[in-house]
Protein backbone atom coordinates (compact mmCIF):
# COMPACT_ATOMS: atom_id res chain seq x y z
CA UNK A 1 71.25 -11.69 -87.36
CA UNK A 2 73.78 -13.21 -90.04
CA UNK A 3 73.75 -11.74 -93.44
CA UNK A 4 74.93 -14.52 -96.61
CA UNK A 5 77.90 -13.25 -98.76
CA UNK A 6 74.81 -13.90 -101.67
CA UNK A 7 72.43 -10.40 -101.86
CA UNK A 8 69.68 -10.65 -103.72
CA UNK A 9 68.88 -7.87 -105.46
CA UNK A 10 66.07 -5.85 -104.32
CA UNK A 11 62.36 -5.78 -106.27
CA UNK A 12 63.31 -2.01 -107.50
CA UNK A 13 66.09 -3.58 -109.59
CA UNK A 14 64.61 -4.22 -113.55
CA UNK A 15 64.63 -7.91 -113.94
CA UNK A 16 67.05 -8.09 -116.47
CA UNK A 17 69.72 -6.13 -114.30
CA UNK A 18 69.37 -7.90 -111.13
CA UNK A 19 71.85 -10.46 -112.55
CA UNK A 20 74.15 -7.53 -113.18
CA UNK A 21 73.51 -5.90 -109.54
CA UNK A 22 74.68 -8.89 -108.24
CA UNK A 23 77.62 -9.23 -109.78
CA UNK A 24 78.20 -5.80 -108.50
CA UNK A 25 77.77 -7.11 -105.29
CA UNK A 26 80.01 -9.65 -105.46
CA UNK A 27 82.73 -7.89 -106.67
CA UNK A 28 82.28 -5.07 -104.26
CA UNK A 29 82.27 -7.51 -101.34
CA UNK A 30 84.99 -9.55 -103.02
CA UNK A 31 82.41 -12.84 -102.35
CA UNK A 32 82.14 -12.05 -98.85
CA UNK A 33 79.08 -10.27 -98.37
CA UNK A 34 81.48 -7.56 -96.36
CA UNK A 35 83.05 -4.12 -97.81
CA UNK A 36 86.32 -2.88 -97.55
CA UNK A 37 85.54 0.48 -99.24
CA UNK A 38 88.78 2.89 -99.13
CA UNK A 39 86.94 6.16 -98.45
CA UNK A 40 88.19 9.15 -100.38
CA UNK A 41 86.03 12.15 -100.33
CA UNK A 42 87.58 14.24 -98.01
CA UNK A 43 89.04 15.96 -100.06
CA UNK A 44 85.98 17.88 -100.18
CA UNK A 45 84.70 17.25 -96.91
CA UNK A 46 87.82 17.87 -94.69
CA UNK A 47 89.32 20.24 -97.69
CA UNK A 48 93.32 20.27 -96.92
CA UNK A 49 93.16 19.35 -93.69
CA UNK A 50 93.43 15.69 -93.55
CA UNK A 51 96.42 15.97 -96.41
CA UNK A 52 99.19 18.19 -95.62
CA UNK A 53 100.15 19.00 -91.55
CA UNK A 54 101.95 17.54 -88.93
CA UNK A 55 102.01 13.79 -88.64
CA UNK A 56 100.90 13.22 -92.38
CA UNK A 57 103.20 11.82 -94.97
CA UNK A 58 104.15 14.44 -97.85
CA UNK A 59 102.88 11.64 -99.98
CA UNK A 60 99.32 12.43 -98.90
CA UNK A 61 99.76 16.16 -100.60
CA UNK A 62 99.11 15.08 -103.79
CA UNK A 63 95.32 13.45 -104.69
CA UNK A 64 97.20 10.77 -107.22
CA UNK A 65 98.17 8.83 -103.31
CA UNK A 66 94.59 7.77 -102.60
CA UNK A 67 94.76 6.02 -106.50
CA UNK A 68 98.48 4.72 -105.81
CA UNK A 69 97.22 3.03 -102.72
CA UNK A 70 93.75 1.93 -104.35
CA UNK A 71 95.43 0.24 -107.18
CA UNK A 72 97.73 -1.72 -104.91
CA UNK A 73 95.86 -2.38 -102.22
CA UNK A 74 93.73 -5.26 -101.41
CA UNK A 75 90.37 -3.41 -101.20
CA UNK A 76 86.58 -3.94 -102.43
CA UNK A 77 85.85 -0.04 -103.59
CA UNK A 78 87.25 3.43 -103.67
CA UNK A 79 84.78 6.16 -103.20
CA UNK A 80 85.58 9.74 -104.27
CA UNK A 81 83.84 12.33 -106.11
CA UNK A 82 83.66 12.20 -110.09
CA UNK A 83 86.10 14.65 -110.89
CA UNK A 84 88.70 13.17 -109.54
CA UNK A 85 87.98 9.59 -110.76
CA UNK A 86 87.65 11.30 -114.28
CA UNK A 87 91.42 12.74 -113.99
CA UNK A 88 93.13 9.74 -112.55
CA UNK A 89 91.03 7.04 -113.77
CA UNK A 90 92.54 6.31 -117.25
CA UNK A 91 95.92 5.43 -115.23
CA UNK A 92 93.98 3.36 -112.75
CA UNK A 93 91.22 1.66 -114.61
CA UNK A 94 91.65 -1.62 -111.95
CA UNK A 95 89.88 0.06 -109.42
CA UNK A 96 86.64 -0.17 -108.32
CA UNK A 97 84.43 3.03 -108.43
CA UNK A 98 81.67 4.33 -106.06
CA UNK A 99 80.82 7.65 -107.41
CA UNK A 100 79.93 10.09 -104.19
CA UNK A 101 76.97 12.27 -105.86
CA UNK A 102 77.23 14.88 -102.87
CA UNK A 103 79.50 16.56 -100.38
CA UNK A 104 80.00 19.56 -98.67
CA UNK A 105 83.06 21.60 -96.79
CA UNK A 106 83.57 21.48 -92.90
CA UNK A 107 83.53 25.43 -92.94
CA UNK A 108 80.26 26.26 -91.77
CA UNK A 109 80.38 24.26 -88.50
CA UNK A 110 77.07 23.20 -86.94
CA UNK A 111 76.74 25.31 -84.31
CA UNK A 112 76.47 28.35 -86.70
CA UNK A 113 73.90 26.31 -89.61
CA UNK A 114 72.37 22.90 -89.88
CA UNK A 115 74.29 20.84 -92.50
CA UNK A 116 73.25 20.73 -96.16
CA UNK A 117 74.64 18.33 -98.89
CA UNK A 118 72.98 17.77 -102.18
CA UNK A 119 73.52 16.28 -105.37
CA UNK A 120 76.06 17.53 -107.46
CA UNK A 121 75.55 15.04 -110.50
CA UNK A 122 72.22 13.65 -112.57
CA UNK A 123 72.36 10.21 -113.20
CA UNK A 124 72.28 11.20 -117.23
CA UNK A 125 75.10 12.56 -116.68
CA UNK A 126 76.69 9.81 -114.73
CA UNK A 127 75.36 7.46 -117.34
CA UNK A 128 77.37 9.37 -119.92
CA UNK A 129 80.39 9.03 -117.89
CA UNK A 130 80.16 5.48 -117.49
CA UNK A 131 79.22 5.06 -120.85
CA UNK A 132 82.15 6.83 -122.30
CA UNK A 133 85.02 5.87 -119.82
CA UNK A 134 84.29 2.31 -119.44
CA UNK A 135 85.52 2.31 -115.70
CA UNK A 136 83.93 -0.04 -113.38
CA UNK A 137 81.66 2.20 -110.96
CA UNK A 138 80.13 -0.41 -108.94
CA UNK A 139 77.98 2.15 -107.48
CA UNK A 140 77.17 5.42 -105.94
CA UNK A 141 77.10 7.05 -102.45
CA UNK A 142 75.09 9.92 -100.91
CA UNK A 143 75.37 11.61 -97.37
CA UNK A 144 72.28 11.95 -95.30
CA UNK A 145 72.42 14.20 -92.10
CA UNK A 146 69.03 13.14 -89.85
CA UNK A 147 68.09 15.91 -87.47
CA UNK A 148 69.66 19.02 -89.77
CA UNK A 149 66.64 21.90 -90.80
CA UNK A 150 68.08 20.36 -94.52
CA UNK A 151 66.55 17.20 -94.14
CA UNK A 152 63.18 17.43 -95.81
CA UNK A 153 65.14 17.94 -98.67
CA UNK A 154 67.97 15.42 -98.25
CA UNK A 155 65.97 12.19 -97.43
CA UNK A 156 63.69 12.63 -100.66
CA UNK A 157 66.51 13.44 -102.98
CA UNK A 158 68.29 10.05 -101.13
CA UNK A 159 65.47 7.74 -101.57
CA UNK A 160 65.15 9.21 -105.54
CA UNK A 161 69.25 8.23 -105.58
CA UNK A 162 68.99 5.11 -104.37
CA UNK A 163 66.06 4.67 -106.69
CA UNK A 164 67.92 5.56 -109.85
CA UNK A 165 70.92 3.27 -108.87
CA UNK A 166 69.44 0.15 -108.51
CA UNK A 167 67.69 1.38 -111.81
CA UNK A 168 70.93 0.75 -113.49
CA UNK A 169 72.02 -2.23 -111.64
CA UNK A 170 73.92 -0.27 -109.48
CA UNK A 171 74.48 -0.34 -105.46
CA UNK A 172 73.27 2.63 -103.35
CA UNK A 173 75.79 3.20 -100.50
CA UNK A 174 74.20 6.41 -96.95
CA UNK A 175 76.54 8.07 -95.31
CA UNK A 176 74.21 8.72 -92.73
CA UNK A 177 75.17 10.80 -90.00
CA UNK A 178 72.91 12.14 -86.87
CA UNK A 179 73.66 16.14 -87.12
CA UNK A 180 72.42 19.49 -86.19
CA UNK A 181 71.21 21.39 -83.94
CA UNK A 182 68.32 19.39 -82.28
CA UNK A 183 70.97 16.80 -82.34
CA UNK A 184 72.23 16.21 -78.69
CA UNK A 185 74.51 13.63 -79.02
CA UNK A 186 75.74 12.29 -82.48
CA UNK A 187 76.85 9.29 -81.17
CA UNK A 188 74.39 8.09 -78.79
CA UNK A 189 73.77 4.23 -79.98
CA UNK A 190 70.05 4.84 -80.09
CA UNK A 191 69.71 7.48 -82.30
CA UNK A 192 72.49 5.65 -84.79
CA UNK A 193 70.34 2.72 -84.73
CA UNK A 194 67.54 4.92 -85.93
CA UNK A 195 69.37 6.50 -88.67
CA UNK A 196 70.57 2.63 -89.67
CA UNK A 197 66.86 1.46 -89.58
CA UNK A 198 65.99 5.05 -91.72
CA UNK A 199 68.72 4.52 -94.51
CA UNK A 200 66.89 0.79 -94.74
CA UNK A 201 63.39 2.35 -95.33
CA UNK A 202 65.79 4.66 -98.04
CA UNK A 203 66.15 1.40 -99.98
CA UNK A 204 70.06 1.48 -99.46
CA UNK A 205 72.77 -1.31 -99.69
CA UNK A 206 74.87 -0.57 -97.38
CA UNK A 207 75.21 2.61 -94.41
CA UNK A 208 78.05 3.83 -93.38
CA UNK A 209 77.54 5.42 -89.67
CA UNK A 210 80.33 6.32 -86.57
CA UNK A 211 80.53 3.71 -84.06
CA UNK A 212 78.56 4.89 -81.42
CA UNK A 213 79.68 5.72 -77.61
CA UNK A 214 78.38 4.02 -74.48
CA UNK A 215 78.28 4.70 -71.96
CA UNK A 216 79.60 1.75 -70.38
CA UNK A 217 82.81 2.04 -73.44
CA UNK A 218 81.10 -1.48 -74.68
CA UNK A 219 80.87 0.38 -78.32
CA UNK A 220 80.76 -3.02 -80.54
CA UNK A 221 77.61 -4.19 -77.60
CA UNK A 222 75.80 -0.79 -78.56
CA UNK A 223 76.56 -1.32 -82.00
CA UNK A 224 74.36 -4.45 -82.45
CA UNK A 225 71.43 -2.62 -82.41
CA UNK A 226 72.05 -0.59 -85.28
CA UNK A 227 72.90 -3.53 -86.89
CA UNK A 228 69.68 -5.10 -86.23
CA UNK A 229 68.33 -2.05 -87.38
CA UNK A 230 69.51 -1.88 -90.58
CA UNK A 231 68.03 -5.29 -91.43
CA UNK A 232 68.91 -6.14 -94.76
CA UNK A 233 70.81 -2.86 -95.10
CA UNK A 234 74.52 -3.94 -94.06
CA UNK A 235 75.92 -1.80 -91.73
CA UNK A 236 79.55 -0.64 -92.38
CA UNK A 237 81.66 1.51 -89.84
CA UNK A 238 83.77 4.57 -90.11
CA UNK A 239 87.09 4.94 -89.43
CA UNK A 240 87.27 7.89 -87.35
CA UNK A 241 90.17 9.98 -87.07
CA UNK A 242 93.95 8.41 -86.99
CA UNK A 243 95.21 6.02 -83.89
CA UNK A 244 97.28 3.41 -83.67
CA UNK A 245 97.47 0.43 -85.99
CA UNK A 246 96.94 -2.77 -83.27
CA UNK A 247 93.68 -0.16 -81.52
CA UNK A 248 92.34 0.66 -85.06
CA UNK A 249 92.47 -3.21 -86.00
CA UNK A 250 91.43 -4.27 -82.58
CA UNK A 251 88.28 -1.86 -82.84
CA UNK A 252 87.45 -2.97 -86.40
CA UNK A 253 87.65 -6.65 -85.25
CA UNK A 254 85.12 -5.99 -82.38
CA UNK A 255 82.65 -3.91 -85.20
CA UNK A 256 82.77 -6.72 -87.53
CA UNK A 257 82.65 -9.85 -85.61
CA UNK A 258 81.20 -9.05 -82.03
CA UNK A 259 78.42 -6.98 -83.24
CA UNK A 260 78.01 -7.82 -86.93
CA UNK A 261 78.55 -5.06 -88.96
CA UNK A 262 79.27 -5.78 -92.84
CA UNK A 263 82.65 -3.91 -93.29
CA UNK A 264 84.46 -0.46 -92.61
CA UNK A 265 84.41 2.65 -94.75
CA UNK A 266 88.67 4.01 -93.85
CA UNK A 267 90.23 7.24 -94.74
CA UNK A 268 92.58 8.96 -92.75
CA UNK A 269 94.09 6.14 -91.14
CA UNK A 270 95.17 4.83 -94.32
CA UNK A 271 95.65 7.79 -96.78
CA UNK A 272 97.62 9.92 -94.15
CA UNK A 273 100.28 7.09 -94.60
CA UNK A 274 103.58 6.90 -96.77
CA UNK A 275 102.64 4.75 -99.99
CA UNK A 276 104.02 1.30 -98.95
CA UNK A 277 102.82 1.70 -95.52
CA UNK A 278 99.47 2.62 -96.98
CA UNK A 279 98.89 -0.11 -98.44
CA UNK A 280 100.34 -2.62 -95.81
CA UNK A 281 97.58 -1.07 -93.77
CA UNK A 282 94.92 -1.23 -95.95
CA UNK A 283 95.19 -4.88 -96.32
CA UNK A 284 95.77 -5.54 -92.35
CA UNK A 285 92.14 -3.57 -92.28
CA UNK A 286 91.40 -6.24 -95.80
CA UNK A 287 92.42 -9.20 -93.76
CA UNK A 288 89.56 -8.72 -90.68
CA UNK A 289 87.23 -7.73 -92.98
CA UNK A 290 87.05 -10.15 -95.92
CA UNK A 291 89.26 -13.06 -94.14
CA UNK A 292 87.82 -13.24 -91.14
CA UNK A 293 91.55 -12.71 -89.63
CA UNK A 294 92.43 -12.05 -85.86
CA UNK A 295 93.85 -9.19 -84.86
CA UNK A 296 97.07 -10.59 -84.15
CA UNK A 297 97.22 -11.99 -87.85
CA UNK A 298 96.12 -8.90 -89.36
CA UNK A 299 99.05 -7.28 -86.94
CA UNK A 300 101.65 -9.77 -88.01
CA UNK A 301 100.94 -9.11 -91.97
CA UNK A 302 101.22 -5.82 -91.29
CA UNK A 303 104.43 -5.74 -90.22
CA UNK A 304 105.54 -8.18 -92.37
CA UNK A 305 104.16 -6.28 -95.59
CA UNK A 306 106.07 -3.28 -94.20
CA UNK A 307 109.25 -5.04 -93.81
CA UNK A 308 109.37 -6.01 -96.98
CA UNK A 309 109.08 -2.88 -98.80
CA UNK A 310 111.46 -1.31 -96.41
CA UNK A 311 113.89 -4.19 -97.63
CA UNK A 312 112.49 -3.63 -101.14
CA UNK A 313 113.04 0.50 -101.11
């Protein structure tokens, strides 16, 4: 199933927003119906861990790297948590916003408590932040864990989120991720295909799920049916944890246009980066996604974005 760049906007969008949803839309998506979005919330989720260590550029100690690389970077959204878009955001107002209303630490692992995220922010008070900074949030973002003792609790408070977003003409972005104890197998392409279709019954715009495993190592094949899943819901992909640039590409070109998914939600393998490499990266990952590049294009700008600002520094 093809999606157009066009979305309409949904019937829970007031009439005289759904103009203004759209737009949304289109910026997002940069008028391709995919998303780039440069995912920044682990600073919460993975606290220090994905910032300072071995193999991770000094730059990547200080928050202020994930705006550097945002507001040079060829992407369609930055997601992070309000506080930090309030402290940075008057130096980077070019940026595009997607507020992430909920997050939790990594230290209470699974096996010793189902996970539990919920809503930090009200939309009143999201409104007044909007209102009063003028920044362009696009939209919000909310993480769903199906299969955690939590989740009589999450999936209502989602579905009232993605409610109140397209209320205000915004987009409604699920994490949605397959976790917890009666959870067997968090990537088994099944069950993400289930959690795809549930975040469409949620009303969202887009969900963001981990590629799933099969068994036969044909991930993108398993991935078309969460895509089909999702319906009208476009399906974007993780990034996963940090691997080398032509494999990362390589996998992202087999999401996107062997088994249709609408984009890629990146973190580590672009914020763990020095600044100018960073960036070269992010629009390598910009190219597949919104140009419909091969990998060996998206390669070849790479390197040639990185040779340049090594001439340059």
């Amino acid at each position: 199933m093809s999606l157009s760049p066009i979305q309409k906007a949904p019937l829970d969008v007031p009439s005289d927003l759904r103009r203004l949803y759209e737009q949304n839309f289109e910026e997002m998506t940069r008028g391709t119906g995919r998303l780039m979005m440069m995912a920044a919330d682990q600073k919460v989720e993975h606290l220090n861990d994905d910032f300072y260590g071995p193999g991770i550029s000094e730059d990547d100690a200080d928050p202020e790297h994930l705006f550097q690389i945002a507001s040079r970077a060829r992407i369609g959204v930055m997601a992070t948590q309000l506080g930090l878009i309030a402290r940075y955001g008057a130096d980077y107002p070019g940026i595009r916003y997607v507020v992430k209303l909920n997050s939790k630490t990594h230290l209470i692992p699974t096996k010793l408590g189902d996970p539990e995220s919920y809503q930090w922010l009200d939309f009143e008070q999201l409104d007044r932040f909007r209102e009063n900074s003028s920044l362009p949030v696009l939209g919000v973002g909310y993480t769903i864990y199906p299969g955690s003792r939590a989740e009589p609790e999450m999936l209502p408070e989602a579905a009232r989120l993605v409610f109140e977003a397209h209320q205000r003409g915004l987009l409604a972005i699920l994490w949605a991720y397959p976790r917890g104890e009666a959870v067997s197998s968090e990537q088994d392409p099944h069950l993400i295909a289930g959690v795809a279709g549930l975040a469409a019954c949620l009303g969202a715009d887009f969900v963001k799920v981990n590629e799933p495993k099969a068994e036969d190592g044909r991930n993108a094949a398993a991935l078309r049916e969460a895509v089909r899943a999702a319906g009208r819901t476009r399906l974007i992909c993780a990034g996963g944890k940090e691997e080398s640039v032509p494999d990362f590409l390589a996998r992202l070109h087999a999401q996107i246009h062997e088994a249709g998914a609408s984009g890629n939600a990146t973190g580590r393998n672009i914020h763990q980066r020095a600044l100018p490499e960073a960036v070269a990266f992010c629009n390598a990952i910009s190219a597949i996604t919104l140009d419909g590049a091969s990998v060996e294009e998206a390669t070849a700008l790479y390197q040639k974005e990185l040779a340049h600002a090594s001439a340059a520094g």
